[in-house]
PDB file of N, CA and C in Angstrom:
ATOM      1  N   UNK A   1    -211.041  35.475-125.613  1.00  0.00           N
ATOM      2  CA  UNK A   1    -212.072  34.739-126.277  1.00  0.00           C
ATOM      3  C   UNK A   1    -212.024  35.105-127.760  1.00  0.00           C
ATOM      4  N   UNK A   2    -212.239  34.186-128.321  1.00  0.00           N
ATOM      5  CA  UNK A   2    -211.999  34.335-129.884  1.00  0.00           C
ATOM      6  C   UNK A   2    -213.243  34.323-131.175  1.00  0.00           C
ATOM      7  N   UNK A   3    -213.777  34.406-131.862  1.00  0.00           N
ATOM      8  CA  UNK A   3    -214.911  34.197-132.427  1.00  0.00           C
ATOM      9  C   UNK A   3    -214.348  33.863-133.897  1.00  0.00           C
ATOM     10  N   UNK A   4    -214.531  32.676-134.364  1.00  0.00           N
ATOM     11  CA  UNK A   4    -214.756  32.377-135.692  1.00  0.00           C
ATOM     12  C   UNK A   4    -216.096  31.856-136.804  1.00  0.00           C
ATOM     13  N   UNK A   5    -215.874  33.200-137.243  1.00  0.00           N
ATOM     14  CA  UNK A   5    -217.268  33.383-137.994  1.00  0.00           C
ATOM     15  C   UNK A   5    -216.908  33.045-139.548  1.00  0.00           C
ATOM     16  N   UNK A   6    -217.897  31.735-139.905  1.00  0.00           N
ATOM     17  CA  UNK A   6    -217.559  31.635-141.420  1.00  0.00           C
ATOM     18  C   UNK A   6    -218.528  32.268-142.268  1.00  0.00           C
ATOM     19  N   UNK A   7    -217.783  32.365-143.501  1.00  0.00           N
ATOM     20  CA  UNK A   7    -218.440  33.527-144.634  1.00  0.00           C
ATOM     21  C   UNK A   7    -219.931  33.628-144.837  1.00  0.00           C
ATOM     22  N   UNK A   8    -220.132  32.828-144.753  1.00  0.00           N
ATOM     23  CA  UNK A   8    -221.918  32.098-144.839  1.00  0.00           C
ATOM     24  C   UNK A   8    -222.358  33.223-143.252  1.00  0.00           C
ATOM     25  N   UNK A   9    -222.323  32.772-142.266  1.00  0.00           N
ATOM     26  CA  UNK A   9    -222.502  33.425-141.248  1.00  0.00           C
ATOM     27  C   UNK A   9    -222.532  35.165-141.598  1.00  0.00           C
ATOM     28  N   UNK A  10    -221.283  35.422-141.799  1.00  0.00           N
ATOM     29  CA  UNK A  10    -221.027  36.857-141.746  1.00  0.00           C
ATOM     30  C   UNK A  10    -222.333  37.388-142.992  1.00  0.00           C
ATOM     31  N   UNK A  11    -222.417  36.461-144.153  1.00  0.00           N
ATOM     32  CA  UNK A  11    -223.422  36.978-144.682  1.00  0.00           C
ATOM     33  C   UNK A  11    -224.919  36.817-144.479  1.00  0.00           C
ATOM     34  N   UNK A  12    -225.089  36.605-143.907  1.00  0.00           N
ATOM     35  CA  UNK A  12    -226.246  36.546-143.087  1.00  0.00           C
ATOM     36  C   UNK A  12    -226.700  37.476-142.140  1.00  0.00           C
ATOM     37  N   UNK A  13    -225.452  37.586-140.976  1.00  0.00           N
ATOM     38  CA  UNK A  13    -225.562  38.564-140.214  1.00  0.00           C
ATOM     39  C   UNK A  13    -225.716  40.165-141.040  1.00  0.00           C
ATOM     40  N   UNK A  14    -224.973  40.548-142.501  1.00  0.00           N
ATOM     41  CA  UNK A  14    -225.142  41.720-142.946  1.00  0.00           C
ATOM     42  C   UNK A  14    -226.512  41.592-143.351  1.00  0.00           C
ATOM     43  N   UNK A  15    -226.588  40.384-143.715  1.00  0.00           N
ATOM     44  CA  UNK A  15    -228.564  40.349-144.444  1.00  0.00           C
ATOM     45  C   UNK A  15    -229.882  40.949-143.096  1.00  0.00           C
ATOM     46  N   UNK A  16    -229.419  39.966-142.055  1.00  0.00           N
ATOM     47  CA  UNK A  16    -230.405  40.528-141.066  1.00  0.00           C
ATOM     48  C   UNK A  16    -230.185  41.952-140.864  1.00  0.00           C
ATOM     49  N   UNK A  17    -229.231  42.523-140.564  1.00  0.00           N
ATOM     50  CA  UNK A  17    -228.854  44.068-140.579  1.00  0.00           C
ATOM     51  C   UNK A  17    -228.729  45.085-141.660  1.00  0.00           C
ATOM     52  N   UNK A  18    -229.362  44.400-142.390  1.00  0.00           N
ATOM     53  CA  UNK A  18    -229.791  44.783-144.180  1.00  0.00           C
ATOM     54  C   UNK A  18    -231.476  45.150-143.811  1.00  0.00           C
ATOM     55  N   UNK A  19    -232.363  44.085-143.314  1.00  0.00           N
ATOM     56  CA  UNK A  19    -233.155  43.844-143.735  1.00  0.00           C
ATOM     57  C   UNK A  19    -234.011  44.477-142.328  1.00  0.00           C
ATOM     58  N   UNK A  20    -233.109  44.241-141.017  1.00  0.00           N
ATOM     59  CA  UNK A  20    -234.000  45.194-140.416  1.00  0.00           C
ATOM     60  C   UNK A  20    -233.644  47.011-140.496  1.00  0.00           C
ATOM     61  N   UNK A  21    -232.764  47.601-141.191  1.00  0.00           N
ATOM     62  CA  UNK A  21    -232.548  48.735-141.741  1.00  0.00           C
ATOM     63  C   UNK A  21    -233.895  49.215-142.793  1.00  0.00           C
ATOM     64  N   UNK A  22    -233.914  47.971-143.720  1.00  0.00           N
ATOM     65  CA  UNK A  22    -235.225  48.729-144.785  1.00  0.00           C
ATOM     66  C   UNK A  22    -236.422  48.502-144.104  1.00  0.00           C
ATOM     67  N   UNK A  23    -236.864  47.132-142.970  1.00  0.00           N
ATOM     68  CA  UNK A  23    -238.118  47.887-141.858  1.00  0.00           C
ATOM     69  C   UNK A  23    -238.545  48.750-141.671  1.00  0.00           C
ATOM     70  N   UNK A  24    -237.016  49.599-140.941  1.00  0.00           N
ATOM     71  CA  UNK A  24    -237.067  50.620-140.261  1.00  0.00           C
ATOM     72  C   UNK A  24    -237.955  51.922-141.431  1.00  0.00           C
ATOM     73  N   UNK A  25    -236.878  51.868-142.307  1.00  0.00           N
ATOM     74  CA  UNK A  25    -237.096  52.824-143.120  1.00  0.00           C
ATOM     75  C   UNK A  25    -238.664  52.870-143.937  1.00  0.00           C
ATOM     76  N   UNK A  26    -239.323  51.973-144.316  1.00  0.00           N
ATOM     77  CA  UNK A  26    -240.029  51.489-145.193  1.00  0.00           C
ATOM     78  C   UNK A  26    -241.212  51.896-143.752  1.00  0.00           C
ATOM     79  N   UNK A  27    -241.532  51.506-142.082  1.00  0.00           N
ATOM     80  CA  UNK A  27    -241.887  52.348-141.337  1.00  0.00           C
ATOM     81  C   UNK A  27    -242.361  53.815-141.495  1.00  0.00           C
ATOM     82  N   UNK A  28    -241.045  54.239-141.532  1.00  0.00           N
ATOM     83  CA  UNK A  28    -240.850  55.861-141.319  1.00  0.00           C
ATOM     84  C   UNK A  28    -241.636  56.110-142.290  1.00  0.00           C
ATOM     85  N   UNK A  29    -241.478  55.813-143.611  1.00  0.00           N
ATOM     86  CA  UNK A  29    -241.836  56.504-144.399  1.00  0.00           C
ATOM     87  C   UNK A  29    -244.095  56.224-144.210  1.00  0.00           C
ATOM     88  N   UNK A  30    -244.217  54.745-144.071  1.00  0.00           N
ATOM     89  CA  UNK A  30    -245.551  54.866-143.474  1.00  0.00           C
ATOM     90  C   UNK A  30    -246.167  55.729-142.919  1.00  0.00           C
ATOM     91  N   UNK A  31    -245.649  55.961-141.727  1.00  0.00           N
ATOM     92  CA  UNK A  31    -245.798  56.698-140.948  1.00  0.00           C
ATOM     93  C   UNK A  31    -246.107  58.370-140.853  1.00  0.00           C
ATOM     94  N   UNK A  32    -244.596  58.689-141.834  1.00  0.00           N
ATOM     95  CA  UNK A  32    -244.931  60.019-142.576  1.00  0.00           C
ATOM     96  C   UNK A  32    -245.992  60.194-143.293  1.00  0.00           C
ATOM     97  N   UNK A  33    -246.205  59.261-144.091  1.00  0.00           N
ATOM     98  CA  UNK A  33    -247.855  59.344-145.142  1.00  0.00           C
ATOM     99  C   UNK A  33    -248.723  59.354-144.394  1.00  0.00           C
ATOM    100  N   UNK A  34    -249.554  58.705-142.682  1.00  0.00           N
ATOM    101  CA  UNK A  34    -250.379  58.544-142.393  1.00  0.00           C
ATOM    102  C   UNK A  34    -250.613  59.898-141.721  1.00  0.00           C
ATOM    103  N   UNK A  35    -249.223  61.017-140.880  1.00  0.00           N
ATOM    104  CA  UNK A  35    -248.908  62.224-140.231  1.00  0.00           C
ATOM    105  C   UNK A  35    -249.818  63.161-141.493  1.00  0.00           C
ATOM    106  N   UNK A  36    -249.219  63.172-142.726  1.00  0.00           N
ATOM    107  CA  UNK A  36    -249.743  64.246-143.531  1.00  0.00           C
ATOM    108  C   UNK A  36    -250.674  63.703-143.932  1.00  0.00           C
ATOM    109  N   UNK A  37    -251.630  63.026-143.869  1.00  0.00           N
ATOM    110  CA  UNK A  37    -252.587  62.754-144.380  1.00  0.00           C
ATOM    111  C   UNK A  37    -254.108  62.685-142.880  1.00  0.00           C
ATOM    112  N   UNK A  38    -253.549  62.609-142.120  1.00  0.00           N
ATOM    113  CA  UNK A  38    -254.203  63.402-141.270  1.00  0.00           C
ATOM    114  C   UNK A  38    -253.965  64.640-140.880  1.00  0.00           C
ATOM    115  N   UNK A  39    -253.175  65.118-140.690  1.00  0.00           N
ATOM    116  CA  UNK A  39    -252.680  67.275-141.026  1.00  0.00           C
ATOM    117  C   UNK A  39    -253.474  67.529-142.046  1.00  0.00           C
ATOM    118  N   UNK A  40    -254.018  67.039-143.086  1.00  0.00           N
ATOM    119  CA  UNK A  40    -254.765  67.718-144.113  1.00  0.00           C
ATOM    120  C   UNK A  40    -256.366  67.510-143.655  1.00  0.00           C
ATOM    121  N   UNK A  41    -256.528  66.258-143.017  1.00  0.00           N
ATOM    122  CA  UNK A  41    -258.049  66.155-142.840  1.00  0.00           C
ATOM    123  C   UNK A  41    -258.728  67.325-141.738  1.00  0.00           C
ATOM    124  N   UNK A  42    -257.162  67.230-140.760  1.00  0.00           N
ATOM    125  CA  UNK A  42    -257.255  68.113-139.856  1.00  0.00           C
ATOM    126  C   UNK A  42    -258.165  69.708-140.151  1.00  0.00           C
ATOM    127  N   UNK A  43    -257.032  70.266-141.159  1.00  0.00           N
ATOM    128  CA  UNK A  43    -257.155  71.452-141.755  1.00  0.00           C
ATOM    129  C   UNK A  43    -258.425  71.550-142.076  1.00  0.00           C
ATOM    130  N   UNK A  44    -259.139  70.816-142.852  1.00  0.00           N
ATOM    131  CA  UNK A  44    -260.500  71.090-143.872  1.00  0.00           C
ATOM    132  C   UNK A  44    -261.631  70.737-142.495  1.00  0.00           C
ATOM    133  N   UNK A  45    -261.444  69.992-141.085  1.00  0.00           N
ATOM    134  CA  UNK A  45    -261.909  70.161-140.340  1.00  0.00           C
ATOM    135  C   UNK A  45    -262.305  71.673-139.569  1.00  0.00           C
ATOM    136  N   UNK A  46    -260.986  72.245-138.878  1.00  0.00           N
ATOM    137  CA  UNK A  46    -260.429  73.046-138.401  1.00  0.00           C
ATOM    138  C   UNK A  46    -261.200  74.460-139.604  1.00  0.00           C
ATOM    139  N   UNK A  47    -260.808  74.160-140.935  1.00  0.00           N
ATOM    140  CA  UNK A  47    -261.482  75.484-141.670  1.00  0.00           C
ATOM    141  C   UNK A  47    -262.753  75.669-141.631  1.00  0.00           C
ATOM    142  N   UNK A  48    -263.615  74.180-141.574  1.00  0.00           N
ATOM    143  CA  UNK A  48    -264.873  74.660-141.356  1.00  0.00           C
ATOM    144  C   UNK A  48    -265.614  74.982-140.135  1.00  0.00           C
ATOM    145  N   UNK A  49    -264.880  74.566-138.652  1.00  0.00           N
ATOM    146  CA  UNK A  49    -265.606  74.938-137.756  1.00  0.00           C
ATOM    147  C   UNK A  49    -265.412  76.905-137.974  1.00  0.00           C
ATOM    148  N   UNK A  50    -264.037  76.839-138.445  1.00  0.00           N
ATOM    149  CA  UNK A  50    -264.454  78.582-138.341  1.00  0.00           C
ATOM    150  C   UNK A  50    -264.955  79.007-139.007  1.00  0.00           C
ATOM    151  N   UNK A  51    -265.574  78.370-140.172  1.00  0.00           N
ATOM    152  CA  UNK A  51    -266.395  78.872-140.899  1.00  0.00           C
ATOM    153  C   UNK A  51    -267.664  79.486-140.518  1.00  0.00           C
ATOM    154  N   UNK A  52    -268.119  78.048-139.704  1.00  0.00           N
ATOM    155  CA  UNK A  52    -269.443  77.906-139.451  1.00  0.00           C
ATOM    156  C   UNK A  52    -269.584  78.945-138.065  1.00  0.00           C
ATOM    157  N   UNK A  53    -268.460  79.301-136.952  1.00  0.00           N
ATOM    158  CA  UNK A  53    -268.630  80.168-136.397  1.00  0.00           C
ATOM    159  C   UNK A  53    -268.364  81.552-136.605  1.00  0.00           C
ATOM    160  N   UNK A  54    -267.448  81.909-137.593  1.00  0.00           N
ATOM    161  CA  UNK A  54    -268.108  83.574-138.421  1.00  0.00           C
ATOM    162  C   UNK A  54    -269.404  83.630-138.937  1.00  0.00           C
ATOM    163  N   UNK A  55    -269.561  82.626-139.409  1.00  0.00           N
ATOM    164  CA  UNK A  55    -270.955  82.918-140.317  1.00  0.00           C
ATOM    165  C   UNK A  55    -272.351  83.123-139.346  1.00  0.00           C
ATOM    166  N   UNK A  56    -272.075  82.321-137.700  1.00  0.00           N
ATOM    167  CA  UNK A  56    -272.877  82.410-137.075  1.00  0.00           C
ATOM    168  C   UNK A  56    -272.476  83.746-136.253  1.00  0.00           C
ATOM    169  N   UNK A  57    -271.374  84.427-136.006  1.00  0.00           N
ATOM    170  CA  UNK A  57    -271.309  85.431-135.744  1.00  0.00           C
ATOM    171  C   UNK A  57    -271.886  86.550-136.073  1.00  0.00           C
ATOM    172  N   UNK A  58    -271.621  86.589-137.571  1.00  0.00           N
ATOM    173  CA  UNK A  58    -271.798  87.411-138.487  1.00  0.00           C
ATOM    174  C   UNK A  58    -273.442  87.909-138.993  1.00  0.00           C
ATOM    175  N   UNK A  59    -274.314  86.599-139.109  1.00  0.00           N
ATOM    176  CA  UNK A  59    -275.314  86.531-138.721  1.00  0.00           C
ATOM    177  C   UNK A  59    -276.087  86.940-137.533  1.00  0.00           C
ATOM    178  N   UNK A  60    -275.892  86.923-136.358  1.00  0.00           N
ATOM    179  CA  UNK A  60    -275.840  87.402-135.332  1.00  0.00           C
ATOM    180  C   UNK A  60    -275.992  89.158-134.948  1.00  0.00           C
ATOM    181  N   UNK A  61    -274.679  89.384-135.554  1.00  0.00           N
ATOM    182  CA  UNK A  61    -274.935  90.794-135.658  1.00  0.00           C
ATOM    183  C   UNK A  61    -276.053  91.171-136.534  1.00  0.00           C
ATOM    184  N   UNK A  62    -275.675  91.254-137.693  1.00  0.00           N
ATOM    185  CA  UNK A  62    -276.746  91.549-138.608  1.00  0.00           C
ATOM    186  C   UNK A  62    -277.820  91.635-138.007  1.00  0.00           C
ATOM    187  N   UNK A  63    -278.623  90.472-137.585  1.00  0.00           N
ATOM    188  CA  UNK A  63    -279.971  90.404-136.686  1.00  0.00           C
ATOM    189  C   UNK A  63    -279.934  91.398-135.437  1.00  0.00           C
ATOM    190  N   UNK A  64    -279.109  91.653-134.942  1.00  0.00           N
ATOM    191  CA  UNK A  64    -279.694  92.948-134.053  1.00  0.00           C
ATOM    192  C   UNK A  64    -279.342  94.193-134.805  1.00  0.00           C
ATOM    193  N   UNK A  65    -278.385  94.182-135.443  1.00  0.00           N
ATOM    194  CA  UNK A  65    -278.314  95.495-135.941  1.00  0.00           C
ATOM    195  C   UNK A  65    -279.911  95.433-136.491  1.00  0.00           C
ATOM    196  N   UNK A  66    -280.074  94.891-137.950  1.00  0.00           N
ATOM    197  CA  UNK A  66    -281.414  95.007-138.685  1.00  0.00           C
ATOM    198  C   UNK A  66    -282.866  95.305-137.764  1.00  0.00           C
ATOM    199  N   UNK A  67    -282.771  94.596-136.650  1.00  0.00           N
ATOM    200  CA  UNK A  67    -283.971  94.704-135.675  1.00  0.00           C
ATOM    201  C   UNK A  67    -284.087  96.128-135.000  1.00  0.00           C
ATOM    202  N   UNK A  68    -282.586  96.646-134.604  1.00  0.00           N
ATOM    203  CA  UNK A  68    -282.884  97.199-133.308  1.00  0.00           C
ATOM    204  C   UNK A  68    -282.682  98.401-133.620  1.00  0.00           C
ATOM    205  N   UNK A  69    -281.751  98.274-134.916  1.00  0.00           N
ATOM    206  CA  UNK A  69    -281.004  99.900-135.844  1.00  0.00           C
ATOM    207  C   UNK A  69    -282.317 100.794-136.834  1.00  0.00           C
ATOM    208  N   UNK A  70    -282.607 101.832-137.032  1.00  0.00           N
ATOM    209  CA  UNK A  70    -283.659 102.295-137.768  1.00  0.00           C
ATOM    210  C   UNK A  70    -282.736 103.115-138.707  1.00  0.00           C
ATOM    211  N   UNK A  71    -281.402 102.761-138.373  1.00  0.00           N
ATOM    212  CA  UNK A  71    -280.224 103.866-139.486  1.00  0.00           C
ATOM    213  C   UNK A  71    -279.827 103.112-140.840  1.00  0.00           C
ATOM    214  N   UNK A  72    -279.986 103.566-141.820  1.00  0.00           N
ATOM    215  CA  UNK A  72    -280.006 102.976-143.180  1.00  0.00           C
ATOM    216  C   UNK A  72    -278.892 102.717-143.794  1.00  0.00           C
ATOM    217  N   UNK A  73    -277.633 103.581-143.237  1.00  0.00           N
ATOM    218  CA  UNK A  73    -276.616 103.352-143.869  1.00  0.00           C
ATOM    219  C   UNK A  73    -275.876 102.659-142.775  1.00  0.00           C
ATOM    220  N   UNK A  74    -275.960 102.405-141.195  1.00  0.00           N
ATOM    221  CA  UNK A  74    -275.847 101.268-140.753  1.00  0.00           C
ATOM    222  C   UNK A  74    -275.901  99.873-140.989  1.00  0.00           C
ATOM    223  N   UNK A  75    -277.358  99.902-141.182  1.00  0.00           N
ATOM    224  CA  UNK A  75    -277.627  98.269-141.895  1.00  0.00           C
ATOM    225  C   UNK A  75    -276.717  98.270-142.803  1.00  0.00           C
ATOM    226  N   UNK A  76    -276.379  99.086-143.842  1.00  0.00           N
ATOM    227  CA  UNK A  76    -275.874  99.008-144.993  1.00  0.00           C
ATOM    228  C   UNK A  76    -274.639  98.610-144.729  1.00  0.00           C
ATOM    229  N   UNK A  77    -273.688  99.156-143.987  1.00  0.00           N
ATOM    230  CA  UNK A  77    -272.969  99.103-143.548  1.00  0.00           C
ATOM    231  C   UNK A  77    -272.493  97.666-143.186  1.00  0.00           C
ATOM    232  N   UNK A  78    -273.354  97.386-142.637  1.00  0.00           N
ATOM    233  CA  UNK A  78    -273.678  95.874-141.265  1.00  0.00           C
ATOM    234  C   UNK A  78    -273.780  94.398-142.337  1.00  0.00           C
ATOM    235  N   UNK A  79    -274.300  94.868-143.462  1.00  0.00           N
ATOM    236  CA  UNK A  79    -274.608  94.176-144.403  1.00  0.00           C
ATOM    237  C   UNK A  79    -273.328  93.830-145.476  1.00  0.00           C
ATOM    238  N   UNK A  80    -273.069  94.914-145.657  1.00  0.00           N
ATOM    239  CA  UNK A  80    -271.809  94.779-147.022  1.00  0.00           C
ATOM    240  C   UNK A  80    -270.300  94.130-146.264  1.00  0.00           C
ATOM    241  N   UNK A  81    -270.253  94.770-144.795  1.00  0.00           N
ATOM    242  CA  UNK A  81    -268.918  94.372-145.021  1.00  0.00           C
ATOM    243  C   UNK A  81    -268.440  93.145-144.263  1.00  0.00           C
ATOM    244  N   UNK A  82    -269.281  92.118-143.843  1.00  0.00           N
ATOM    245  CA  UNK A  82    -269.203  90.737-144.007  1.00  0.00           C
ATOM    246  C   UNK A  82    -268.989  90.247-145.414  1.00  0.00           C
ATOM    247  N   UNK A  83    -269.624  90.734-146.188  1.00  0.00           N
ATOM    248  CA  UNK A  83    -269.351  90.242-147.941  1.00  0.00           C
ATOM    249  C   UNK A  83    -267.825  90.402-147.740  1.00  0.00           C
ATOM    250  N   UNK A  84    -267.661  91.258-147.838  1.00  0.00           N
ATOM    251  CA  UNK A  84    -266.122  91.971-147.763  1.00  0.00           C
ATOM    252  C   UNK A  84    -264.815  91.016-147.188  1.00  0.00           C
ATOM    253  N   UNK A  85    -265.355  90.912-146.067  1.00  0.00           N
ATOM    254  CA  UNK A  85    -264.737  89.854-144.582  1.00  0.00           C
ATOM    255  C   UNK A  85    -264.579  88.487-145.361  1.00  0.00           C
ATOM    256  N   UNK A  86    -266.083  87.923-146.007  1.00  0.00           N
ATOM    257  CA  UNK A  86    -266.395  86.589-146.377  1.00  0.00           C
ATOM    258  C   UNK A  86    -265.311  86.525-147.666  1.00  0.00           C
ATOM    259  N   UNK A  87    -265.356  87.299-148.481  1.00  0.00           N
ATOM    260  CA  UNK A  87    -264.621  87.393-149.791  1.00  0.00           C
ATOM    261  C   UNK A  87    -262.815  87.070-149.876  1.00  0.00           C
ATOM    262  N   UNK A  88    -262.390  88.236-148.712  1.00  0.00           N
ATOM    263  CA  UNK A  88    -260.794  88.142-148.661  1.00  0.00           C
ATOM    264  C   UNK A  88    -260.599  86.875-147.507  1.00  0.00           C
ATOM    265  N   UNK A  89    -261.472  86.099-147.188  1.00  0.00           N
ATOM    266  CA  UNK A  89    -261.151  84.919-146.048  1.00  0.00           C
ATOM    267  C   UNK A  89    -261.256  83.871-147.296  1.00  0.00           C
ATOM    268  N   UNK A  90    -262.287  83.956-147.779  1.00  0.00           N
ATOM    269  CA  UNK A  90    -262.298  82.724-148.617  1.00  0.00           C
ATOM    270  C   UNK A  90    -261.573  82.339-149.295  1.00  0.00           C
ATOM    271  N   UNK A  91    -260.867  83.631-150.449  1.00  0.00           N
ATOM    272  CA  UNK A  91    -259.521  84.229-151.414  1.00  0.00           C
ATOM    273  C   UNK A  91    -258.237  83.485-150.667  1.00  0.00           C
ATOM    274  N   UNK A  92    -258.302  83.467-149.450  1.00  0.00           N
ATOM    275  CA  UNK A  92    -257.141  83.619-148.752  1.00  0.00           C
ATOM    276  C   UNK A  92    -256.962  82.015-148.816  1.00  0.00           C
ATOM    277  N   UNK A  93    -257.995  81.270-147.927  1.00  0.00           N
ATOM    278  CA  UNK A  93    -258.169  79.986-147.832  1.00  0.00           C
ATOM    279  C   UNK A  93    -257.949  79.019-149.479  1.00  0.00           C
ATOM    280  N   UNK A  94    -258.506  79.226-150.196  1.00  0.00           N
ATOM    281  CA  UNK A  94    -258.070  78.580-151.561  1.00  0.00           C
ATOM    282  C   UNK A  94    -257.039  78.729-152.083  1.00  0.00           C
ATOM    283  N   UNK A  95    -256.225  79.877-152.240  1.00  0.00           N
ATOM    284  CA  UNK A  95    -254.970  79.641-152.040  1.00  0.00           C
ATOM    285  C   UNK A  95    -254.151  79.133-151.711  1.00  0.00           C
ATOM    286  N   UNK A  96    -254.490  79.106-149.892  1.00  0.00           N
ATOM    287  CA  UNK A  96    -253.164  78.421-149.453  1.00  0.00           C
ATOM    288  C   UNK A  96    -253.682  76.862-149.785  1.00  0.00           C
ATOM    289  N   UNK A  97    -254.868  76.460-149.772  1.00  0.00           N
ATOM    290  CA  UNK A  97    -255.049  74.960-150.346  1.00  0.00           C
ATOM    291  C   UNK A  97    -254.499  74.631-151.477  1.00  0.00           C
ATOM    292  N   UNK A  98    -254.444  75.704-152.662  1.00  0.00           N
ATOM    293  CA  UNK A  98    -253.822  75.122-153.833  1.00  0.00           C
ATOM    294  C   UNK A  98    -252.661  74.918-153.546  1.00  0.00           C
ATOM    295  N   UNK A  99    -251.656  75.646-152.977  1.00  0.00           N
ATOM    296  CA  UNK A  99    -250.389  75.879-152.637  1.00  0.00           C
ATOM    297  C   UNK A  99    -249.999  74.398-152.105  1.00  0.00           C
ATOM    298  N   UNK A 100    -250.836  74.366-151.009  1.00  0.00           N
ATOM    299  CA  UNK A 100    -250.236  73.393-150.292  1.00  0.00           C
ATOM    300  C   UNK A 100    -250.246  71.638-151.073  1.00  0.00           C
ATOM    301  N   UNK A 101    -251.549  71.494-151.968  1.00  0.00           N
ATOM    302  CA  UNK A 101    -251.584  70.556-152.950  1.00  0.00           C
ATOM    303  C   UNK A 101    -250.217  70.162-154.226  1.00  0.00           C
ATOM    304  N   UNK A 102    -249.833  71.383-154.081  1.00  0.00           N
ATOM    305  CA  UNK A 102    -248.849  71.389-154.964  1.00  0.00           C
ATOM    306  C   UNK A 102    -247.028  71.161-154.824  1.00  0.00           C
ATOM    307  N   UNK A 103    -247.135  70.665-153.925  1.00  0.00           N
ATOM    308  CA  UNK A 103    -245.746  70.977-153.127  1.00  0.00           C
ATOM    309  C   UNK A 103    -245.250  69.179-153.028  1.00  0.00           C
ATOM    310  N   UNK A 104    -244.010  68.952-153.263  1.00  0.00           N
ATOM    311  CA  UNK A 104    -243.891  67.094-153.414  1.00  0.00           C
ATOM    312  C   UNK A 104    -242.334  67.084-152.670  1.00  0.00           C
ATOM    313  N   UNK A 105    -242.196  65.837-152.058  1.00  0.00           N
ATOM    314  CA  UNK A 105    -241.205  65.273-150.900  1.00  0.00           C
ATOM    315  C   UNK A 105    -240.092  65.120-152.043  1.00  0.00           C
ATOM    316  N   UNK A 106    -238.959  65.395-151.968  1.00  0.00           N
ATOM    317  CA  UNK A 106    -237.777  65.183-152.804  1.00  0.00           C
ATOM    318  C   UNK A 106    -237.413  63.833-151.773  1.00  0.00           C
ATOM    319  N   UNK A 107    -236.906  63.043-153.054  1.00  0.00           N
ATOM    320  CA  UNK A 107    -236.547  61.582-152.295  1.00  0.00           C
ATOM    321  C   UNK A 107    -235.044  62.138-151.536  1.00  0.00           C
ATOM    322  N   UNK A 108    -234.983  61.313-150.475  1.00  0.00           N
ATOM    323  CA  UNK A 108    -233.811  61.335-149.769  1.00  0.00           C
ATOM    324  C   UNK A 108    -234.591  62.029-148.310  1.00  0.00           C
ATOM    325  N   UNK A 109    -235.752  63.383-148.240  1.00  0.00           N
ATOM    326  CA  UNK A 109    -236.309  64.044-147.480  1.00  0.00           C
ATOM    327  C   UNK A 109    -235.778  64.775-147.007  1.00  0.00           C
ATOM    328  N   UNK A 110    -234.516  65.542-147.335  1.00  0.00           N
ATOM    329  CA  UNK A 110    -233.646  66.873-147.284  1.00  0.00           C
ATOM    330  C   UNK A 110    -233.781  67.849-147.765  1.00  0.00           C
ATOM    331  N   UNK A 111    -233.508  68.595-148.018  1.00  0.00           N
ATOM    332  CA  UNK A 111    -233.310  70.057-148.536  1.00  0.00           C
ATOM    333  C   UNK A 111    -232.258  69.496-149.617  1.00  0.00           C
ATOM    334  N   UNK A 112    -231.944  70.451-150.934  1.00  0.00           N
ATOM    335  CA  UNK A 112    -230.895  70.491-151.484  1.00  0.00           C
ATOM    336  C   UNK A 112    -230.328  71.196-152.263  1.00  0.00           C
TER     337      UNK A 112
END
């Protein structure tokens, strides 16, 4: 069986196989934007539930210590080093947010 394909044809056929190639691609790359752009909403989700459950932890203690403790450098104790806890978590967290704000896709999406 033989196939004769005239020039017109053949260019056409590279056009459709042109054109569903940049689909594809023009996709992917959608796709990638919508992935990291929910991974980030994720994160600022995800940071504040633990926020909100140290802080209710943390709180927590405090209130029985303060109630139930009559020792002064306990409370004291009980008191300061959540500051402490709160300080190098927070330090830590803004960081890696700046970090991660700062970082950009080299076209092609390789290493190089």
């Amino acid at each position: 069986m033989t196939v004769n394909l005239t020039p017109t044809q053949i260019l056409a056929g590279v056009g459709v196989l042109l054109a569903l190639f940049m689909v594809r691609r023009y996709s992917a790359r959608k796709a990638r934007r919508a992935a990291d752009a929910a991974r980030a909403s994720s994160r600022v989700v995800s940071l504040a539930g633990r926020v909100l459950f140290t802080g209710a932890a943390f709180t927590g203690v405090q209130w029985l210590v303060i109630t139930h403790v009559h020792n002064p450098t306990l409370v004291l104790v009980v008191l300061g080093l959540p500051d402490l806890i709160a300080a190098y978590v927070l330090t830590r967290a803004l960081t890696v947010t700046s970090m991660d704000t700062t970082t950009h896709r080299r076209r092609g999406g390789g290493r190089r």
